[in-house]
N, C-alpha and C. Protein backbone atom coordinates (compact mmCIF):
# COMPACT_ATOMS: atom_id res chain seq x y z
N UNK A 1 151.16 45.27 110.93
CA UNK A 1 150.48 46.28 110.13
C UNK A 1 149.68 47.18 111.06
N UNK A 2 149.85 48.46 111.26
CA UNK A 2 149.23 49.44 111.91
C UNK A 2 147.86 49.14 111.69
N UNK A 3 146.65 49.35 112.24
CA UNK A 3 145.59 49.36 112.19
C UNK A 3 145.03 50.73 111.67
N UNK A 4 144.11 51.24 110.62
CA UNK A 4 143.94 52.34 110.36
C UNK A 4 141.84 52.32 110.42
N UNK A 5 141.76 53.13 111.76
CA UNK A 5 140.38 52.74 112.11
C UNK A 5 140.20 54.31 112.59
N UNK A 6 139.97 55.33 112.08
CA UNK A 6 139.18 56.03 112.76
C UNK A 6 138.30 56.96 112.38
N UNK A 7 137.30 56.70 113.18
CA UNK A 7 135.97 57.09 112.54
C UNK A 7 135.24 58.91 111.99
N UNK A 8 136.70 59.59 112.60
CA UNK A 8 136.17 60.76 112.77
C UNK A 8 136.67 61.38 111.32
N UNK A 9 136.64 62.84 111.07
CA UNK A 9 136.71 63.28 109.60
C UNK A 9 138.01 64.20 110.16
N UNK A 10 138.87 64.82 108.78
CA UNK A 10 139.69 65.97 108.95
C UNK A 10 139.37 66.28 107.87
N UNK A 11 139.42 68.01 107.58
CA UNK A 11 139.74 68.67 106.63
C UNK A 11 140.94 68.15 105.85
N UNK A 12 140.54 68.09 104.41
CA UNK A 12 141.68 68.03 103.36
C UNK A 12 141.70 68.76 102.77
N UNK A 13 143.21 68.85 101.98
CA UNK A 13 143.84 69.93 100.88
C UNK A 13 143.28 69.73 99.21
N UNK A 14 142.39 68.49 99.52
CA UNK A 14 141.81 68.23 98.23
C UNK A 14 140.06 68.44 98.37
N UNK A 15 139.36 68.78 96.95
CA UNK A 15 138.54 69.24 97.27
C UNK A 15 137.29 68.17 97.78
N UNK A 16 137.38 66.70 97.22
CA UNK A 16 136.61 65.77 97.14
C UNK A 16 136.57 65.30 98.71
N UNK A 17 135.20 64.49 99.15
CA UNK A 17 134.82 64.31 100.68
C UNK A 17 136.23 63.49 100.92
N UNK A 18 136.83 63.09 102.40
CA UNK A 18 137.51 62.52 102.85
C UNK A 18 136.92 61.37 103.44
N UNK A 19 137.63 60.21 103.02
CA UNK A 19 137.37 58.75 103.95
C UNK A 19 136.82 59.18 105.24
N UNK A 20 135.93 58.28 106.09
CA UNK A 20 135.18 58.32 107.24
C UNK A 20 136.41 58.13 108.30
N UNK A 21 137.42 57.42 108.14
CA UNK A 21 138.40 56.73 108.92
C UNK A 21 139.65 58.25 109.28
N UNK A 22 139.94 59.17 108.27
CA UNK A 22 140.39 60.12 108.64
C UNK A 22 139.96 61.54 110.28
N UNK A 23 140.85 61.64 110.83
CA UNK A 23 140.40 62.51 111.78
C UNK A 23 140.27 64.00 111.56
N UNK A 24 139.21 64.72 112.06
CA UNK A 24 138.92 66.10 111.32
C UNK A 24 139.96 67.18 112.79
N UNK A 25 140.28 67.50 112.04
CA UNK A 25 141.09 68.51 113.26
C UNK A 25 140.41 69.63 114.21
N UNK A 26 139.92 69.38 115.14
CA UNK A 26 139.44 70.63 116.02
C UNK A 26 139.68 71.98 115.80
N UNK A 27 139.09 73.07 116.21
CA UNK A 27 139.65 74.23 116.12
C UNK A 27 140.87 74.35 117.00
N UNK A 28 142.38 74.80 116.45
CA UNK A 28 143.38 75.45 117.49
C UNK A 28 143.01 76.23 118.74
N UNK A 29 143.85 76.29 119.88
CA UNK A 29 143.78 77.17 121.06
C UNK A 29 143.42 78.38 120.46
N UNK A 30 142.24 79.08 121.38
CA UNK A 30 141.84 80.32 120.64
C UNK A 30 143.51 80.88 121.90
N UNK A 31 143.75 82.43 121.12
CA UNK A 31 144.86 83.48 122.02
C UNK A 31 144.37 84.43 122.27
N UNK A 32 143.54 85.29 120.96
CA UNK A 32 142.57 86.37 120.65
C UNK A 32 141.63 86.14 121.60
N UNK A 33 141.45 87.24 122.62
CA UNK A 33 140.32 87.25 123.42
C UNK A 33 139.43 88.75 122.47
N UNK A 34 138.49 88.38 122.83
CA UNK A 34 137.29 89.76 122.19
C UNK A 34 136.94 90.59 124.04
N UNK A 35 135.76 91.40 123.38
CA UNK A 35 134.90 92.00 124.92
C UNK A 35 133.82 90.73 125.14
N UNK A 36 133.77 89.94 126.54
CA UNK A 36 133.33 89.44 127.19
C UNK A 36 131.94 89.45 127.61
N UNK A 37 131.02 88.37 127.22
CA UNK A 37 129.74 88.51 127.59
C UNK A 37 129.46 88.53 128.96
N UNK A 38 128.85 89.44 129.26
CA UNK A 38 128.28 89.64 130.81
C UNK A 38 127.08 88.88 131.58
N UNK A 39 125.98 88.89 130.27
CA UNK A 39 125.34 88.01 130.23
C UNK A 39 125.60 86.92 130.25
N UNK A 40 124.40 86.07 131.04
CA UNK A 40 124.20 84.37 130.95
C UNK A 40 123.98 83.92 129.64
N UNK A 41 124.60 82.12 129.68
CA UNK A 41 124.25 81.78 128.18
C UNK A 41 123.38 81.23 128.41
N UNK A 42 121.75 81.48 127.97
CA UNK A 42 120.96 80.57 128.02
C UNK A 42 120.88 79.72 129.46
N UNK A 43 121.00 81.42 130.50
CA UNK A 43 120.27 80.44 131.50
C UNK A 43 121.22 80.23 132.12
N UNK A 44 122.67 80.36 132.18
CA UNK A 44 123.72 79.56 132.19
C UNK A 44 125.08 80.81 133.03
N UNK A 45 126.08 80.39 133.27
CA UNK A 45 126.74 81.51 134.19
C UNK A 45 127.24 82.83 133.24
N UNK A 46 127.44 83.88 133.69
CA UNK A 46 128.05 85.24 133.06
C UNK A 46 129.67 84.56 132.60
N UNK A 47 130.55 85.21 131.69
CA UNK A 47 131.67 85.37 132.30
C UNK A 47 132.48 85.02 133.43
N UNK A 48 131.90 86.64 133.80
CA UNK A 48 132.73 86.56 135.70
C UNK A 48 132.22 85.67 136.36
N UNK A 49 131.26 85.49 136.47
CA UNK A 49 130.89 84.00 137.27
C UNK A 49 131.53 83.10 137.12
N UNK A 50 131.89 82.70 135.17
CA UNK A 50 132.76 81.12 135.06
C UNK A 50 133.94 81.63 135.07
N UNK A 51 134.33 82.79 134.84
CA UNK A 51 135.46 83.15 135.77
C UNK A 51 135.73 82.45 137.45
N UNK A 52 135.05 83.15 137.97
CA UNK A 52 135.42 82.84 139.43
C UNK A 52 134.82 81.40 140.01
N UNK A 53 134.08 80.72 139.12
CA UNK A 53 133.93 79.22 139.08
C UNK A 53 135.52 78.33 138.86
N UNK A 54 135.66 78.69 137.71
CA UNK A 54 137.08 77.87 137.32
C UNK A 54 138.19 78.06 138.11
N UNK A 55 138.44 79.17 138.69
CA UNK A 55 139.07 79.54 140.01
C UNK A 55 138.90 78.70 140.99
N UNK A 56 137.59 79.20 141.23
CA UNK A 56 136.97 78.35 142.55
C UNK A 56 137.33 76.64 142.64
N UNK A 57 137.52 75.98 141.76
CA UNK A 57 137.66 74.50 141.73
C UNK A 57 138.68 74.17 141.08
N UNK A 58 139.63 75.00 140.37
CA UNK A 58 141.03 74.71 140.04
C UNK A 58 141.69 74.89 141.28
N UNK A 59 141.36 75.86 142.26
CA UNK A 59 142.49 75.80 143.53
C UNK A 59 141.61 74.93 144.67
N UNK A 60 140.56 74.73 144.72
CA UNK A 60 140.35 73.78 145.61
C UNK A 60 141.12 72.13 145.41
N UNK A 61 140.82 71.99 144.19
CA UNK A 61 141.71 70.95 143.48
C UNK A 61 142.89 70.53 143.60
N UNK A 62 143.61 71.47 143.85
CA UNK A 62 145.27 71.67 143.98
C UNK A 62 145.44 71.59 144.99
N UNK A 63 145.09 72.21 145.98
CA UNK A 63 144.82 72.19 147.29
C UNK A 63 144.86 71.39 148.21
N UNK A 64 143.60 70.24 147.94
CA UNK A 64 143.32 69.08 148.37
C UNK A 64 144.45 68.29 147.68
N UNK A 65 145.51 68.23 146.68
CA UNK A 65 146.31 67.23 145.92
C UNK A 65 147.62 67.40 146.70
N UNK A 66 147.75 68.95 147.50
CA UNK A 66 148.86 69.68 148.07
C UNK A 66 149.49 70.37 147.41
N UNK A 67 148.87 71.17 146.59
CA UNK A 67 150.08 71.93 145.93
C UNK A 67 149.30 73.47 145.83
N UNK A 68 150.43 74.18 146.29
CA UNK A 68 150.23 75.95 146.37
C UNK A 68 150.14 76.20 144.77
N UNK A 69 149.00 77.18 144.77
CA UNK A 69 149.11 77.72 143.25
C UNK A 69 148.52 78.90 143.14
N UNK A 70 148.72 79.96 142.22
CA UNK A 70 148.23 81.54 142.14
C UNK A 70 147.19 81.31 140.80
N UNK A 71 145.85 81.00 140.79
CA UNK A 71 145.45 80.51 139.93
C UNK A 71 144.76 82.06 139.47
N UNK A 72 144.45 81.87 138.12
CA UNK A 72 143.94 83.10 137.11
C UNK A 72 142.72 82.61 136.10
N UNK A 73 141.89 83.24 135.63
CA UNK A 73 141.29 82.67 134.76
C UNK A 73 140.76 83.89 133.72
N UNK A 74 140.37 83.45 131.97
CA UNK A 74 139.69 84.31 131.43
C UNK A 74 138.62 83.56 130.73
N UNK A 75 137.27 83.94 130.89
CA UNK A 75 136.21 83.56 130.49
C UNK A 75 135.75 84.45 128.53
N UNK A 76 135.48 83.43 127.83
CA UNK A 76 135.51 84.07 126.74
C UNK A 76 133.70 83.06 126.73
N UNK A 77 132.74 83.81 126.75
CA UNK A 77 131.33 82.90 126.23
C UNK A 77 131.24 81.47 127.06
N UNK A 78 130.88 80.75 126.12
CA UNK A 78 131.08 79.03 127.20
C UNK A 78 132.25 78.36 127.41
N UNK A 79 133.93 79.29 127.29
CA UNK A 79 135.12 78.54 127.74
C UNK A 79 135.83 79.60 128.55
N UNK A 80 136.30 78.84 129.60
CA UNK A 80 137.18 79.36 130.51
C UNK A 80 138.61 78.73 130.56
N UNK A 81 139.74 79.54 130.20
CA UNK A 81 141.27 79.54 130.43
C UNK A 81 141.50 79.42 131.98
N UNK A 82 141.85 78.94 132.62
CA UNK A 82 142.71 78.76 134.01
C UNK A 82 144.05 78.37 133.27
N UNK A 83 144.54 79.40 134.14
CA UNK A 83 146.05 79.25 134.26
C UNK A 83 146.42 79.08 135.67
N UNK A 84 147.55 78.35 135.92
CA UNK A 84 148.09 77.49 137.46
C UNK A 84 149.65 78.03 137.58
N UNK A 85 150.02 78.89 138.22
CA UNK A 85 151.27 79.33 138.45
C UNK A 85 151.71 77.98 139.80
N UNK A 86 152.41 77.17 139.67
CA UNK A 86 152.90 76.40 140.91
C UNK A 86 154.38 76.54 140.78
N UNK A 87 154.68 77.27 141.74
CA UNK A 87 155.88 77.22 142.23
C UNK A 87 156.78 76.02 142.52
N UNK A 88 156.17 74.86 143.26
CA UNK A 88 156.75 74.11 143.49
C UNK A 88 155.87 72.61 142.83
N UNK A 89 156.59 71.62 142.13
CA UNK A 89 155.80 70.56 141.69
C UNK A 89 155.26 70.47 140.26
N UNK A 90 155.48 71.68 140.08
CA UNK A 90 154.44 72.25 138.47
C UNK A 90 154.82 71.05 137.78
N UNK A 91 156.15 70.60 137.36
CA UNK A 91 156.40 69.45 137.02
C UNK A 91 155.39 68.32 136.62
N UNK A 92 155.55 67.66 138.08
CA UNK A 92 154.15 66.48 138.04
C UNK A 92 152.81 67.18 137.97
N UNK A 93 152.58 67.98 138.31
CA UNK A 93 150.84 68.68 137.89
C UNK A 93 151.42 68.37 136.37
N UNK A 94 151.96 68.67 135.36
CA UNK A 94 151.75 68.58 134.33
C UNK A 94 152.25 67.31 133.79
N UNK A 95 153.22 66.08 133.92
CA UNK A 95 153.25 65.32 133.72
C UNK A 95 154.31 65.42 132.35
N UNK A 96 155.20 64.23 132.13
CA UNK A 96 156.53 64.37 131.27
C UNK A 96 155.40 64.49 130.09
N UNK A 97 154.81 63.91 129.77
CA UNK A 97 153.38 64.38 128.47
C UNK A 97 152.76 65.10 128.17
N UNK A 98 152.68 66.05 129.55
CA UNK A 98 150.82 65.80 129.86
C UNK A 98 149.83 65.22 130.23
N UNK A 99 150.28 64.37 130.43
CA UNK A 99 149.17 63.41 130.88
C UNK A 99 148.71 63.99 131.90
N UNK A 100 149.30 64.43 132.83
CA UNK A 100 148.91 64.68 134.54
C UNK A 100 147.92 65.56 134.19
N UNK A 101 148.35 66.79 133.43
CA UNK A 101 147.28 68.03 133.28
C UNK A 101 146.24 68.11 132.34
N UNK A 102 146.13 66.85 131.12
CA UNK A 102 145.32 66.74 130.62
C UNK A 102 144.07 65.52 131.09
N UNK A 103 144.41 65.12 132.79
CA UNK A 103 143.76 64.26 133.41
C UNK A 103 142.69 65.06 134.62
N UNK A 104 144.03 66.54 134.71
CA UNK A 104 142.84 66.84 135.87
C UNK A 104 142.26 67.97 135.13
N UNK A 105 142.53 68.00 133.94
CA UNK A 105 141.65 69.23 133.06
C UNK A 105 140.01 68.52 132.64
N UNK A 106 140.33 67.17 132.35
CA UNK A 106 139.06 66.44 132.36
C UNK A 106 138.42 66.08 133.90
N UNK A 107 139.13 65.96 135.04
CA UNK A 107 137.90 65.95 135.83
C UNK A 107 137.46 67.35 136.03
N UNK A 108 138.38 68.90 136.25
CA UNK A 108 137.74 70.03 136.33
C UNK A 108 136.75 70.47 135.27
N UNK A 109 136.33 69.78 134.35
CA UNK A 109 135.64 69.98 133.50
C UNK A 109 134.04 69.46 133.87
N UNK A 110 134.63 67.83 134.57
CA UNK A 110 133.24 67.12 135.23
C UNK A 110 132.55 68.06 136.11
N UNK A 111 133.80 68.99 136.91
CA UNK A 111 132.97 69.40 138.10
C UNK A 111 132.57 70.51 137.75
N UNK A 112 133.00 71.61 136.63
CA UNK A 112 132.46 72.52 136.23
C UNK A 112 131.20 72.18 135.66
N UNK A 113 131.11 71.41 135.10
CA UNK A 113 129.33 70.83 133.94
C UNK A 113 128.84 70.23 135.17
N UNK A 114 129.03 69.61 136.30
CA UNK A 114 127.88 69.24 136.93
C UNK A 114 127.87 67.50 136.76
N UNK A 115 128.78 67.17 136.17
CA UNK A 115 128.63 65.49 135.41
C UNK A 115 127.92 65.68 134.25
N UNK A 116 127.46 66.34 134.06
CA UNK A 116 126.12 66.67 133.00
C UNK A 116 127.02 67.09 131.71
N UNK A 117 125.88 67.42 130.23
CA UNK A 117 126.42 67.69 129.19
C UNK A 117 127.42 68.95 129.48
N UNK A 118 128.07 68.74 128.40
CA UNK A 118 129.13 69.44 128.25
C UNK A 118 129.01 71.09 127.82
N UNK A 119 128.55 72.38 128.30
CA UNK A 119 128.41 73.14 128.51
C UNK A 119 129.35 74.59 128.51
N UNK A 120 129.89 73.76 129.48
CA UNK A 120 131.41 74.63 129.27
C UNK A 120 132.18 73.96 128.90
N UNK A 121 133.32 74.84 128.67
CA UNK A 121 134.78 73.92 128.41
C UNK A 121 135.75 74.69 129.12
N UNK A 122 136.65 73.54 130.39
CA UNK A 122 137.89 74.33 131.22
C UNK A 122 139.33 73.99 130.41
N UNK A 123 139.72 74.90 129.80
CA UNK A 123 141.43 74.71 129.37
C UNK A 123 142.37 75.32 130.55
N UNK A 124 143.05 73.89 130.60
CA UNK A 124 143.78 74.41 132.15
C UNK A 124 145.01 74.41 131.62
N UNK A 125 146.34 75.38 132.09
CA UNK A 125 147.45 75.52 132.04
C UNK A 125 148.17 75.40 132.94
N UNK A 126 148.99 74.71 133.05
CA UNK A 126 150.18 74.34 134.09
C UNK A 126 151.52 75.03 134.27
N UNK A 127 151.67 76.17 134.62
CA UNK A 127 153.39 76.67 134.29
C UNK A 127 153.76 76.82 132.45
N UNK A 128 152.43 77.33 131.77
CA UNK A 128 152.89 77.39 130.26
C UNK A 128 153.17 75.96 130.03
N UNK A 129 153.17 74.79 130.63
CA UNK A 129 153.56 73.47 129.96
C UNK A 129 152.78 73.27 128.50
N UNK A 130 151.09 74.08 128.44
CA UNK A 130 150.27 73.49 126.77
C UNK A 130 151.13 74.56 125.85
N UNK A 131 151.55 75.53 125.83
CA UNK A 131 151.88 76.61 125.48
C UNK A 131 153.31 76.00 125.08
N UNK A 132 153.96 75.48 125.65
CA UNK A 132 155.50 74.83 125.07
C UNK A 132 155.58 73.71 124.57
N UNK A 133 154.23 73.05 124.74
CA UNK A 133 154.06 71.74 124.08
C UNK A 133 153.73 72.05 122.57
N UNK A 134 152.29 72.80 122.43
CA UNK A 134 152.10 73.64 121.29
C UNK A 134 153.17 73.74 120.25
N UNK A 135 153.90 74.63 120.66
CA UNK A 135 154.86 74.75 119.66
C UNK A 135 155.99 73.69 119.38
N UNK A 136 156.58 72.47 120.48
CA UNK A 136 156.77 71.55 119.94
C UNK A 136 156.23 70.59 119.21
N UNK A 137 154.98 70.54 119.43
CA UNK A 137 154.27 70.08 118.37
C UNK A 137 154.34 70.74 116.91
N UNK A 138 153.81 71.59 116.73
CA UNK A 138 153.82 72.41 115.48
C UNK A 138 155.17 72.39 114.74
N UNK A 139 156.53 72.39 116.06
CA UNK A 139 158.05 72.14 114.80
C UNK A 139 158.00 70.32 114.35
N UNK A 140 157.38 69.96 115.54
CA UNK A 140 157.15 68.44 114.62
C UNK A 140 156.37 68.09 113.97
N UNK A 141 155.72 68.97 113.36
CA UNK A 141 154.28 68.97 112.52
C UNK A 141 155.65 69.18 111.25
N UNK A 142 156.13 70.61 111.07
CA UNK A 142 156.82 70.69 109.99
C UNK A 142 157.60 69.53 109.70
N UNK A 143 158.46 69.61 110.64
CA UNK A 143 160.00 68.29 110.05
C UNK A 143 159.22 67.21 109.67
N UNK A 144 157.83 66.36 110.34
CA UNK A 144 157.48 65.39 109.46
C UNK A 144 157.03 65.89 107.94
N UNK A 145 156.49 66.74 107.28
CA UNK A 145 155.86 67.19 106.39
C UNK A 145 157.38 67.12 105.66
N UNK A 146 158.38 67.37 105.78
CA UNK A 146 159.99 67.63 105.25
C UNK A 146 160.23 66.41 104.96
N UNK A 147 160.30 65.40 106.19
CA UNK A 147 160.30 64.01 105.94
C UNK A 147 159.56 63.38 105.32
N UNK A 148 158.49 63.31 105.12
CA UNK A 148 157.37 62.34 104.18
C UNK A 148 157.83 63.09 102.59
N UNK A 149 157.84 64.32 102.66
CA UNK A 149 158.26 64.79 100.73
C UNK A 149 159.59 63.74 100.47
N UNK A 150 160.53 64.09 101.04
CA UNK A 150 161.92 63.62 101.23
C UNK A 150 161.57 62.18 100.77
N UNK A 151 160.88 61.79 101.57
CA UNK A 151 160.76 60.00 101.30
C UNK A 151 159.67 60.37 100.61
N UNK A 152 158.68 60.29 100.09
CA UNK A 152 157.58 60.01 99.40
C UNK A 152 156.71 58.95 100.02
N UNK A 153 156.94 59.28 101.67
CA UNK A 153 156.24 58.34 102.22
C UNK A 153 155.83 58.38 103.59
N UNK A 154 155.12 58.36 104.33
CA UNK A 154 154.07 58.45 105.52
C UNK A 154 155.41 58.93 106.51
N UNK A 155 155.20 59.94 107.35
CA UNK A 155 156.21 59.68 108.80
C UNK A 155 155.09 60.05 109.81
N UNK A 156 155.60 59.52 110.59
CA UNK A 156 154.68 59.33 111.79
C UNK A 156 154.99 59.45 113.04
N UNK A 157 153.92 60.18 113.90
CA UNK A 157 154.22 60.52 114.84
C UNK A 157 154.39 59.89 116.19
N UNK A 158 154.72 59.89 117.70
CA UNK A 158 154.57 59.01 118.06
C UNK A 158 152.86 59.46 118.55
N UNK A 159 152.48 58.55 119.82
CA UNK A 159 150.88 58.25 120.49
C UNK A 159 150.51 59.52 120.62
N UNK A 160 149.46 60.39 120.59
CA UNK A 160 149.02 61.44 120.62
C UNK A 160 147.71 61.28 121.18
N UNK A 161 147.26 62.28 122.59
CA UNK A 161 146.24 62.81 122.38
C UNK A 161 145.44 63.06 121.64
N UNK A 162 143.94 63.27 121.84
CA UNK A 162 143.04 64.38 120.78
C UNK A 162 143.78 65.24 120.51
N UNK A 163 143.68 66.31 121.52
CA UNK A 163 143.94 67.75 121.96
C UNK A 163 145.40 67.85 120.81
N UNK A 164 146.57 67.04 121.32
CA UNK A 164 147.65 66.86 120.48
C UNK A 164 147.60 66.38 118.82
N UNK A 165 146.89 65.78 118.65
CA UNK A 165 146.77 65.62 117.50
C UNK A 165 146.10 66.75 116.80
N UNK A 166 145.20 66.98 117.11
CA UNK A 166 144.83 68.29 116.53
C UNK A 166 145.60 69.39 116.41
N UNK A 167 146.94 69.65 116.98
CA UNK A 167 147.41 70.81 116.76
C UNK A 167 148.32 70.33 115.57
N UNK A 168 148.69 69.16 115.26
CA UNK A 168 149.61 68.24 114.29
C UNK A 168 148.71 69.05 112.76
N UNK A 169 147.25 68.61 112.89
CA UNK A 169 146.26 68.47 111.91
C UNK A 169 146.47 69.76 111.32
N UNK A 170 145.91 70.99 112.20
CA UNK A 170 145.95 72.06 112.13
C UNK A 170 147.11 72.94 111.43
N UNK A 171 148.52 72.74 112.04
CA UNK A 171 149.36 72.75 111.78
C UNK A 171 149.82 73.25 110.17
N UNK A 172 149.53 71.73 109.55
CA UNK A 172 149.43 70.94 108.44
C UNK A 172 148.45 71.48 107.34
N UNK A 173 147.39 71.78 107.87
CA UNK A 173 146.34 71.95 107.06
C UNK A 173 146.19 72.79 105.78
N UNK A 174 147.15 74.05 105.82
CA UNK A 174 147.12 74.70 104.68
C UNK A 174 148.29 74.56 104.05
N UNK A 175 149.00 73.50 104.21
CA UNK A 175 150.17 72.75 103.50
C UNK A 175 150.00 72.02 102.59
N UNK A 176 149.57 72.47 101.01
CA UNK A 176 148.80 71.81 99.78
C UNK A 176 149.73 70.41 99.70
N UNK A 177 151.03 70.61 100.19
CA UNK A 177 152.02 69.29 99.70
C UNK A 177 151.86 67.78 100.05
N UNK A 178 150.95 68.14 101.31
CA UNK A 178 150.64 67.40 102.42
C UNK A 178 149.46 67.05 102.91
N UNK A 179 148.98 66.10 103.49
CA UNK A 179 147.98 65.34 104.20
C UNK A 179 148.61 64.26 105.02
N UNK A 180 147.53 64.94 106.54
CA UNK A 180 147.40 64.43 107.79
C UNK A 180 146.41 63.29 108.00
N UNK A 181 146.53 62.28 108.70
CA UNK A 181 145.83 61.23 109.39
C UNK A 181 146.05 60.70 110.48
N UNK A 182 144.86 60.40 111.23
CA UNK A 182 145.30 59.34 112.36
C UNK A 182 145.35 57.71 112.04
N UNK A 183 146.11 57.79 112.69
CA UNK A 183 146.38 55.67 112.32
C UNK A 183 145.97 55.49 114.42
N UNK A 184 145.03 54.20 114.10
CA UNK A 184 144.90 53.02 115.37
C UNK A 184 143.34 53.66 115.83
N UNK A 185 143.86 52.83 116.88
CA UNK A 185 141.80 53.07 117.16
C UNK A 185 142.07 53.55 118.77
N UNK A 186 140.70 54.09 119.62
CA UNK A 186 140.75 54.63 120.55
C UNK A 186 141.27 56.06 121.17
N UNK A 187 141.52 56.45 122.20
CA UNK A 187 141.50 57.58 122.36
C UNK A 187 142.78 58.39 121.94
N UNK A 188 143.94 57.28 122.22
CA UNK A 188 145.29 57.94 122.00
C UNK A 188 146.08 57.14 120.43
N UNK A 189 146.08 57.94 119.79
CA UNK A 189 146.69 57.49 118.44
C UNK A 189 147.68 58.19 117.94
N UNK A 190 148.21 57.95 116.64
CA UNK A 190 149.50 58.46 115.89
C UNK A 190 148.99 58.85 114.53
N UNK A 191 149.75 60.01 114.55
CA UNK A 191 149.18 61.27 113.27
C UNK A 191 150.23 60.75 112.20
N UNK A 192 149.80 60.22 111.22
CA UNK A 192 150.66 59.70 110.14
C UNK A 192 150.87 61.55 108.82
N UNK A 193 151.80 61.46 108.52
CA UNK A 193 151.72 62.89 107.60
C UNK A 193 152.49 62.57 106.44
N UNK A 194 151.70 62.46 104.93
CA UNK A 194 152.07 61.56 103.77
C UNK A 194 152.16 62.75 102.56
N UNK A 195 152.57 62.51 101.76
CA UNK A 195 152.64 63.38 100.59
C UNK A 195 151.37 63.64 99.97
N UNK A 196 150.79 64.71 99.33
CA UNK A 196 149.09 64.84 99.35
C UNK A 196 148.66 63.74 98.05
N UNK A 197 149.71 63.15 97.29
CA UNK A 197 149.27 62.14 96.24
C UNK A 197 149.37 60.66 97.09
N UNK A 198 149.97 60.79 98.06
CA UNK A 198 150.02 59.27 98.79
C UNK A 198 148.98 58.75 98.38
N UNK A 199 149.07 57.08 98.11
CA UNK A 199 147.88 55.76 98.23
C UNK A 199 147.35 56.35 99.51
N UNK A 200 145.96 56.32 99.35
CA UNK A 200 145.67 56.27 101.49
C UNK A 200 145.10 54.49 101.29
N UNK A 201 145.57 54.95 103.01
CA UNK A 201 145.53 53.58 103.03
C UNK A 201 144.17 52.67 103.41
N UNK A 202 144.01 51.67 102.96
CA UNK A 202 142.80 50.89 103.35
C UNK A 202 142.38 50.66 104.72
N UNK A 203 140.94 50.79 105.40
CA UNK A 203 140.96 50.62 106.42
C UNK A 203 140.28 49.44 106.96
N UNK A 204 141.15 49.52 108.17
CA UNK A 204 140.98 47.93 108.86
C UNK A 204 139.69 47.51 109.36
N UNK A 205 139.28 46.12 108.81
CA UNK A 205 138.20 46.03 109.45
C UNK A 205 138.10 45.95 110.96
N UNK A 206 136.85 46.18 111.43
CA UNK A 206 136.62 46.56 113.09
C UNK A 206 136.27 44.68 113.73
């Protein structure tokens, strides 16, 4: 029996609060850039500064790992986009998952904040690898939603990221037919997607 433990919330298609055990879906990749604050946040770097910060330690990064890269960045307020053109290797920088690039997106993040609270946020791109994942995600967001009506019953995804799961959630979200969940506990779990009258299911004690 799957374990169904998680503590965080998602938006539902119904109006009443959602179980504690459901996951709330993050906001999607912003695409829409606006005009750029010049100003510091509170003290904190311009733009162009975390511009040329995220630069600054995405190619030192690469660098030191061995790998040539034409790195870019756009600063929108407290998040900075790096993008990683690698010619050669892009591959393993990004990993058959992701994993690789959603490993060194969390330490460039340590070294951007300082170790300290979380301040900024670095979204790193590998050769478009989040950008093609994205949308495989999102066609497997639909076909399960096809599959669970079809059956009248949960389909599920495989292990997911946060980051990944949330684009599942999102996806989903203004799909009245339907409701999203995470099933298991810890960081990497599976987005179950059930018909919006489904039983939900009971959750496991901890």
């Amino acid at each position: 029996m799957e374990a169904y433990a998680d503590h965080e919330q998602i938006e539902s298609h119904e109006s009443h609060e959602v179980p504690e055990r459901y996951e709330r879906p993050e906001r999607p990749e912003r695409h829409e850039r606006h005009e750029r604050p010049e100003m510091p946040v509170e003290g904190g770097m311009s733009a162009s500064e975390l511009e040329r910060e995220g630069i600054r330690l995405t190619e030192e990064l690469l660098t030191r790992m061995g790998f040539e890269a034409s790195v870019t960045a756009q600063a929108d307020g407290t998040r900075v986009d790096v993008r990683a053109a690698v010619p050669d290797g892009g591959d393993d920088l990004a990993g058959r998952k992701g994993e690789v690039r959603q490993a060194l997106q969390h330490l460039l993040n340590r070294m951007l904040n300082r170790g300290g609270t979380s301040l900024y946020h670095l979204q790193l791109e590998v050769n478009d690898f989040w950008e093609k994942r994205e949308e495989e995600l999102r066609e497997l967001a639909h076909r399960l939603a096809e599959e669970a009506l079809a059956s009248q019953s949960e389909a599920v995804t495989e292990y997911l990221n946060a980051q990944e799961r949330r684009i599942v959630h999102v996806t989903l979200k203004t799909d009245s037919r339907v409701k999203t969940y995470a099933l298991g506990t810890g960081l990497i779990k599976r987005v179950a997607v059930a018909p919006a009258d489904f039983p939900e299911p009971e959750r496991a004690e901890d």
